[in-house]
N, C-alpha and C. Protein backbone atom coordinates (compact mmCIF):
# COMPACT_ATOMS: atom_id res chain seq x y z
N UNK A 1 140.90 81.33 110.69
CA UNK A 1 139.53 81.61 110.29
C UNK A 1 139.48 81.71 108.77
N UNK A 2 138.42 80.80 107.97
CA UNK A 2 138.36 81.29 106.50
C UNK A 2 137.61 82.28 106.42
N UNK A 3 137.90 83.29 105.37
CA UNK A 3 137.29 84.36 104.79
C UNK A 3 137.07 84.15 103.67
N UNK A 4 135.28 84.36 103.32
CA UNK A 4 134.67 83.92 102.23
C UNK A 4 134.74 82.38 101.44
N UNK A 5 134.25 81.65 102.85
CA UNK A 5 134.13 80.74 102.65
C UNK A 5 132.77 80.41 101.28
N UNK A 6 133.58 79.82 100.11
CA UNK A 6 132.34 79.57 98.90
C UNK A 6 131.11 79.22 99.24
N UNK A 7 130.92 78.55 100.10
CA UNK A 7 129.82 77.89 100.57
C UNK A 7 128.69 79.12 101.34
N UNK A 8 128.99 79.44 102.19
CA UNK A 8 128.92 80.23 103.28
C UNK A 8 128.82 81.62 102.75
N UNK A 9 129.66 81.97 101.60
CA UNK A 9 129.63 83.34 101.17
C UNK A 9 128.00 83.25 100.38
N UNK A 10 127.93 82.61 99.65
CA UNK A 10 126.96 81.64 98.67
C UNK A 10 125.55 81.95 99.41
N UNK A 11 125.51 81.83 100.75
CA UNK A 11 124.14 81.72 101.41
C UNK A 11 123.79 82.72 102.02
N UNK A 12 124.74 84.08 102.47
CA UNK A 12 124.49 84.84 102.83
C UNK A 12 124.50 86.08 101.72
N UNK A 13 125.21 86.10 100.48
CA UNK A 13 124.43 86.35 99.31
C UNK A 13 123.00 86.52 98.86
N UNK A 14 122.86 84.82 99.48
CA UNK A 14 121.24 84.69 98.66
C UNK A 14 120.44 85.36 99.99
N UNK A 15 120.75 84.68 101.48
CA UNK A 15 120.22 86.19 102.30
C UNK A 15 120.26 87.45 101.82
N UNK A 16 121.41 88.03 101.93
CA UNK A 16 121.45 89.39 101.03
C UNK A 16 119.85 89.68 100.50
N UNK A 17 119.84 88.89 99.04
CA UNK A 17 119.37 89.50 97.62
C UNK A 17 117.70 89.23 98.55
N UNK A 18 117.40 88.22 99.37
CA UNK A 18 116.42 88.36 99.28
C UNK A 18 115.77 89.20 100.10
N UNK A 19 116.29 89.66 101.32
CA UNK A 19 116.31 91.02 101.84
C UNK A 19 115.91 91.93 101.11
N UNK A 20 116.55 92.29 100.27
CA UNK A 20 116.91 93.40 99.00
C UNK A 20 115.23 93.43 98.11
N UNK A 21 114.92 91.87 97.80
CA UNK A 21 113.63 92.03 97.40
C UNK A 21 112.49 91.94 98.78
N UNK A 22 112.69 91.80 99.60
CA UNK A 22 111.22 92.09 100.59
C UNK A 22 111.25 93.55 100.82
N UNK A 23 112.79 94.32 100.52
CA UNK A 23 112.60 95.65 100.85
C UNK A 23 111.95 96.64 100.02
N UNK A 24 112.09 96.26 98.79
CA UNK A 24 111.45 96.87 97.38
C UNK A 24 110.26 96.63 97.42
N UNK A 25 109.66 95.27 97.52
CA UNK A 25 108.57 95.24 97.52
C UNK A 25 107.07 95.32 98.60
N UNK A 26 108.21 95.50 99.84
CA UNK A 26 107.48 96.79 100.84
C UNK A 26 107.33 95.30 101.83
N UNK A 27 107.72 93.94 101.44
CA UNK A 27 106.96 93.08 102.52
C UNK A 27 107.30 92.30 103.45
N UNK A 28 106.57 93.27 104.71
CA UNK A 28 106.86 93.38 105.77
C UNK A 28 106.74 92.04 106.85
N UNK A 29 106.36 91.18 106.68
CA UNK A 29 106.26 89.77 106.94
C UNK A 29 107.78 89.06 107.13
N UNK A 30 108.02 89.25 105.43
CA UNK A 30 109.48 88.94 105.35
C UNK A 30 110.54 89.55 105.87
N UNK A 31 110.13 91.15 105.89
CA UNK A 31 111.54 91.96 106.59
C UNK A 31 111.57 91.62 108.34
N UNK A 32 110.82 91.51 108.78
CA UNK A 32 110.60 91.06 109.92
C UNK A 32 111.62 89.73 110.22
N UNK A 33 111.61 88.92 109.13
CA UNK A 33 111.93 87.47 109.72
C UNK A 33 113.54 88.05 109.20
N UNK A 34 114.03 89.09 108.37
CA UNK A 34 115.74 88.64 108.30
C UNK A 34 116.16 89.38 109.53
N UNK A 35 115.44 90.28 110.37
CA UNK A 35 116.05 90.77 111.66
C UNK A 35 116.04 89.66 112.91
N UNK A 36 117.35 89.90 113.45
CA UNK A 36 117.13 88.95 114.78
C UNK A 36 116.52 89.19 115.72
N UNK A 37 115.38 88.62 116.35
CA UNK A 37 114.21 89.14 116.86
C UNK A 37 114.44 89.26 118.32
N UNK A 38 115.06 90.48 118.51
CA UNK A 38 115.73 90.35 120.13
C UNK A 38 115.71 92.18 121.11
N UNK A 39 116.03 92.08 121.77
CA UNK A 39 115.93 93.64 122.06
C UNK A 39 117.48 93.96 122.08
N UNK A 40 118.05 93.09 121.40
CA UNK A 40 119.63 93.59 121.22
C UNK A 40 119.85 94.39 119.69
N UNK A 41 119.12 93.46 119.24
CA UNK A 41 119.21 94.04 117.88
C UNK A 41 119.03 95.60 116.99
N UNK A 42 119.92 96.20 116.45
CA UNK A 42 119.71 97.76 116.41
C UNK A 42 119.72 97.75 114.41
N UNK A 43 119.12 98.97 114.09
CA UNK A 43 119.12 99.75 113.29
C UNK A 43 118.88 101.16 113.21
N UNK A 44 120.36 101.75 113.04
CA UNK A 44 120.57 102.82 112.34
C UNK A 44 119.51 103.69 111.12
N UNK A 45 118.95 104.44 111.11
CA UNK A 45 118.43 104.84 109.78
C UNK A 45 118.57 105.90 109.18
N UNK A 46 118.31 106.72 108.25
CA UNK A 46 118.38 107.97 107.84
C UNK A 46 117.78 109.58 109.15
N UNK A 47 117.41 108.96 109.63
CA UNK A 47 116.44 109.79 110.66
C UNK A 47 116.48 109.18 111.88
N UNK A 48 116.56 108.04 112.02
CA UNK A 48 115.97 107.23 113.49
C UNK A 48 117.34 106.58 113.66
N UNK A 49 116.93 105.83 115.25
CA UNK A 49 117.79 105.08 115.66
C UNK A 49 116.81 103.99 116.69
N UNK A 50 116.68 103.08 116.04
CA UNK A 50 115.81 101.92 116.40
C UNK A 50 116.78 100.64 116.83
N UNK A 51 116.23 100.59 118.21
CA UNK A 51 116.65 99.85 119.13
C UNK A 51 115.90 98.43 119.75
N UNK A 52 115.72 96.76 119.33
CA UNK A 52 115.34 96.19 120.03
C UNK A 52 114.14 95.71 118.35
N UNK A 53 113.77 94.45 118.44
CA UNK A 53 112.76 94.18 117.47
C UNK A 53 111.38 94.93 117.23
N UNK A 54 110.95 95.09 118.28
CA UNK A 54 109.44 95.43 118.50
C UNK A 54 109.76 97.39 117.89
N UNK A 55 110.73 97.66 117.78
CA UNK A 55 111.32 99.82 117.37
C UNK A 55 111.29 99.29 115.78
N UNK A 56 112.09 98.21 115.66
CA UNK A 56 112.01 98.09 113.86
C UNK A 56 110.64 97.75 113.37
N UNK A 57 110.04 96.86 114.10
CA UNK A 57 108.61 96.48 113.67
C UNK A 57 107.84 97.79 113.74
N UNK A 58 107.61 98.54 114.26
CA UNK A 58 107.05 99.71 114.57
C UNK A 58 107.40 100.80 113.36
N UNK A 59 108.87 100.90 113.43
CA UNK A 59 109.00 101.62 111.90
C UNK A 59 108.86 101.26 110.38
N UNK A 60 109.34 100.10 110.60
CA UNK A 60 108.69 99.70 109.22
C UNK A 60 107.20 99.39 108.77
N UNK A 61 105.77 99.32 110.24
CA UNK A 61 105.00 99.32 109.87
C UNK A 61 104.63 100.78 109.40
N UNK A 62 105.15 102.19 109.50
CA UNK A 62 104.43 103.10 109.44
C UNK A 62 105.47 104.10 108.90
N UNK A 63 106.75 103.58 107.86
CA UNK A 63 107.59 104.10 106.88
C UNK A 63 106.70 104.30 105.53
N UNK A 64 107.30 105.34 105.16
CA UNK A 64 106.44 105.91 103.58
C UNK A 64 107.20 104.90 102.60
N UNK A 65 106.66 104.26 101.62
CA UNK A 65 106.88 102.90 101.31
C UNK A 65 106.71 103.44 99.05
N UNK A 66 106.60 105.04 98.95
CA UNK A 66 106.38 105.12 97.99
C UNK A 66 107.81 105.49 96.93
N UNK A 67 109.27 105.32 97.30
CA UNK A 67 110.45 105.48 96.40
C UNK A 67 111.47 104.19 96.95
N UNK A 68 110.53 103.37 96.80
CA UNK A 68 111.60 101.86 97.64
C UNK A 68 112.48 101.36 96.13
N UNK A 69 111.82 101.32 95.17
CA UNK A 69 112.58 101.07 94.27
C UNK A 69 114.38 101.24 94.25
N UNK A 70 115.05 100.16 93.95
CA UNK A 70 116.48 100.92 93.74
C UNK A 70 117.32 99.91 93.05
N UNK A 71 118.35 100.76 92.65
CA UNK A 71 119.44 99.70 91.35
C UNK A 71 120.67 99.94 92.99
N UNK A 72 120.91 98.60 92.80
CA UNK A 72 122.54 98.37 93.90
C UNK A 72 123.78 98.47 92.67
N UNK A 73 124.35 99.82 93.45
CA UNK A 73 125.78 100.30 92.37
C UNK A 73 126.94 99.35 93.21
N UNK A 74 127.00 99.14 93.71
CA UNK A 74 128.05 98.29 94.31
C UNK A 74 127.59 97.70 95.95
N UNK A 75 128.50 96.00 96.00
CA UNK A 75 127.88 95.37 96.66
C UNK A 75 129.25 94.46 97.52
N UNK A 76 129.28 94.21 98.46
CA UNK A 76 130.57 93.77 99.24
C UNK A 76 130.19 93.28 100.23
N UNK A 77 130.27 92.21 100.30
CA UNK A 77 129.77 90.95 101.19
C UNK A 77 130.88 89.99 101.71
N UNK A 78 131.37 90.24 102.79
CA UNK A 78 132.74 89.19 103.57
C UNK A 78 132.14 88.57 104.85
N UNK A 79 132.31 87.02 104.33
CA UNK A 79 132.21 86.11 105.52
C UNK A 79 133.34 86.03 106.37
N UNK A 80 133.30 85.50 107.84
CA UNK A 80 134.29 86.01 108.52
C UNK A 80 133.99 84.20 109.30
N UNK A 81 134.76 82.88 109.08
CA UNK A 81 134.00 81.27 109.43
C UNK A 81 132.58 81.38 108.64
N UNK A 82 132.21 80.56 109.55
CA UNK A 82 130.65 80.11 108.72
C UNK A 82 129.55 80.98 109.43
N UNK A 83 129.69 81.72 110.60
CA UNK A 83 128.54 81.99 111.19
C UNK A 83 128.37 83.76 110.93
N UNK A 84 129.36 84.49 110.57
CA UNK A 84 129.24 85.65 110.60
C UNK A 84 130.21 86.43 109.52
N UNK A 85 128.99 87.63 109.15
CA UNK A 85 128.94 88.36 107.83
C UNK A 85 128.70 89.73 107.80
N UNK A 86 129.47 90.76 107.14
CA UNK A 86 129.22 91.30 106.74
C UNK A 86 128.78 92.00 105.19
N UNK A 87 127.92 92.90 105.34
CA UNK A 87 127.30 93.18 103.97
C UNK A 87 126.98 94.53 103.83
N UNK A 88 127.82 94.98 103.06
CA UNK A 88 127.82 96.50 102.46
C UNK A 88 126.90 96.73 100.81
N UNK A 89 126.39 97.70 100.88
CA UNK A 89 125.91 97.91 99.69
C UNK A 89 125.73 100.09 99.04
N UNK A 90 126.13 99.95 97.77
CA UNK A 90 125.26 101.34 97.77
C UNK A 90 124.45 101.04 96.91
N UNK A 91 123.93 102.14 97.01
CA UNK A 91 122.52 102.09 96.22
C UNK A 91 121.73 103.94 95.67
N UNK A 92 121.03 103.45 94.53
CA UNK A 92 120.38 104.41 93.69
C UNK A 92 118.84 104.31 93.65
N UNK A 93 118.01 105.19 94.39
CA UNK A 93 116.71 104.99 94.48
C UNK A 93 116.18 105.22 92.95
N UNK A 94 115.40 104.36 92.19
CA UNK A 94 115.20 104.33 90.99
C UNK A 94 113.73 105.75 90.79
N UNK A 95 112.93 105.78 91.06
CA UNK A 95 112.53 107.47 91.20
C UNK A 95 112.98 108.31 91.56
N UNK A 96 113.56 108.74 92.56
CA UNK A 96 114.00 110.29 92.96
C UNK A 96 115.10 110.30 92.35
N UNK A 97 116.18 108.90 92.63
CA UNK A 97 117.58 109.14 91.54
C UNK A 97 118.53 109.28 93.39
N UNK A 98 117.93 109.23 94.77
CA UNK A 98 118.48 109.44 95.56
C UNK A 98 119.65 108.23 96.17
N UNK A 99 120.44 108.91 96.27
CA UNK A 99 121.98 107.68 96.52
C UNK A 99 122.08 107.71 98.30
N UNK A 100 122.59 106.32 98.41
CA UNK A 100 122.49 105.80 99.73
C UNK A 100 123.51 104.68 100.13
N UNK A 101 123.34 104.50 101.22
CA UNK A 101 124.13 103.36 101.16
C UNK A 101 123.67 102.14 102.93
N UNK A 102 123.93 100.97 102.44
CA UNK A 102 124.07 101.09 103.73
C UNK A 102 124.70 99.16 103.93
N UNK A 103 125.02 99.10 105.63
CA UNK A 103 125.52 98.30 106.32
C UNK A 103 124.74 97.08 106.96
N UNK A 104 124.99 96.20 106.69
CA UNK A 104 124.46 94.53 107.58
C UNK A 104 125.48 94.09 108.18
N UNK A 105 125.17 93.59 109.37
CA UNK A 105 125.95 92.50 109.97
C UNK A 105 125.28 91.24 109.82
N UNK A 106 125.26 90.14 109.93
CA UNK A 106 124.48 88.93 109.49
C UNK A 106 124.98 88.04 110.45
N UNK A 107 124.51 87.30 111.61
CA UNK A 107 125.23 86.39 112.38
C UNK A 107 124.36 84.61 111.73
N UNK A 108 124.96 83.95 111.68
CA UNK A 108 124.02 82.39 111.89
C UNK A 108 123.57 82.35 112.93
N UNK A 109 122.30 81.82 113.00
CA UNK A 109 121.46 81.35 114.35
C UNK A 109 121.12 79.93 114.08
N UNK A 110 120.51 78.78 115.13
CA UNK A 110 119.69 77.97 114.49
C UNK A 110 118.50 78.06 113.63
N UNK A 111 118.14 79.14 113.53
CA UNK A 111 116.87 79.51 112.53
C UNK A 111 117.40 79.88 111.20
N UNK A 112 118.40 80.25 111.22
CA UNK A 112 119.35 80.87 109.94
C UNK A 112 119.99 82.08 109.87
N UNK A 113 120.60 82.33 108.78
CA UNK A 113 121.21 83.90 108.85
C UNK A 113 120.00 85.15 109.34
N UNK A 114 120.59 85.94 110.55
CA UNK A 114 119.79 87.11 110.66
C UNK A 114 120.68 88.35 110.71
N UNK A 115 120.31 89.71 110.38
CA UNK A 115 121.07 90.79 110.56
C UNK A 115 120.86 91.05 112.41
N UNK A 116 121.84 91.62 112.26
CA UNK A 116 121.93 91.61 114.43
C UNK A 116 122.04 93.50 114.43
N UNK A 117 122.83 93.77 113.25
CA UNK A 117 122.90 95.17 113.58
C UNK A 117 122.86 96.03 111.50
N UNK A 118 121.73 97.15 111.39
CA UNK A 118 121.92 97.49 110.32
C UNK A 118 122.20 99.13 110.21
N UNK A 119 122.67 99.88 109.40
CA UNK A 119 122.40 101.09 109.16
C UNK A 119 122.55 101.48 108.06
N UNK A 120 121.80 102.51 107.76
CA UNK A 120 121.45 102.92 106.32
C UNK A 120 121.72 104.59 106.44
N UNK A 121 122.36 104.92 105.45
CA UNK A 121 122.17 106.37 105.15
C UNK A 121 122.32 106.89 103.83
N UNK A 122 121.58 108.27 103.74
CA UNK A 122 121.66 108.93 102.16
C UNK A 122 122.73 110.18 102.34
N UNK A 123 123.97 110.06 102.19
CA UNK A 123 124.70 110.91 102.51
C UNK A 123 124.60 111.84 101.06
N UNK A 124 124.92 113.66 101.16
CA UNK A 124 124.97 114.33 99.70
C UNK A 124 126.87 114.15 99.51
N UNK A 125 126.87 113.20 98.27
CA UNK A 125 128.16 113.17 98.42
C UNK A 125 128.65 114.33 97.50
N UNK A 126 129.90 114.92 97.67
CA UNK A 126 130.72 116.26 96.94
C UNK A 126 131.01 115.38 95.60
N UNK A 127 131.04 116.10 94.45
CA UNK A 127 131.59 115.32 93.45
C UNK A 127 132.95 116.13 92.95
């Protein structure tokens, strides 16, 4: 099996980033289309545990949408062949200053890269 295949790493990257901007900029059209639209599909969240497309659609229509802003402190993205990815990130909410982090899985479909499973959390880390 190649790992991080250039090509392949390359596209689920640019998945990645653009994720990253439909999430900042709250739009929900787009976040919709990087989930795989299935009742298999799960996300983890700070609070919830959303199970199946129609639980994420539901939360993200009626999530408080006012500290989405954030700077990514580190970012780790491993392809595993061509069809499947993982994608780690942390992150710094740019108003509150609140640190987070969180997890993608990314499979290929014929429609394109989708996340199959995500979770996110704001852990208080000890310094």
């Amino acid at each position: 099996m190649e790992i991080n295949c250039p090509e392949t790493l390359a596209e689920v990257t640019a998945a990645f980033e653009a994720y990253e901007h439909a999430l900042v900029t709250n739009d929900l059209e787009a976040l919709d289309g990087f989930f795989w639209a299935s009742d298999f599909v799960l996300r983890y969240g700070i609070s919830e545990h959303l199970y199946g497309i129609e639980a994420i659609r539901r939360f993200r229509a009626t999530r408080a949408s006012g500290d989405l802003d954030r700077e990514l402190t580190r970012v780790s993205i491993v392809t595993f062949g061509r069809d499947f990815a993982a994608a780690n990130a942390q992150y710094r909410r740019t108003k509150s200053g609140a640190e987070g982090r969180v997890s993608q899985t990314w499979v290929r479909f014929a429609e394109g890269w989708r996340i199959v499973a995500a979770h996110v959390s704001m852990p208080k880390l000890a310094v």
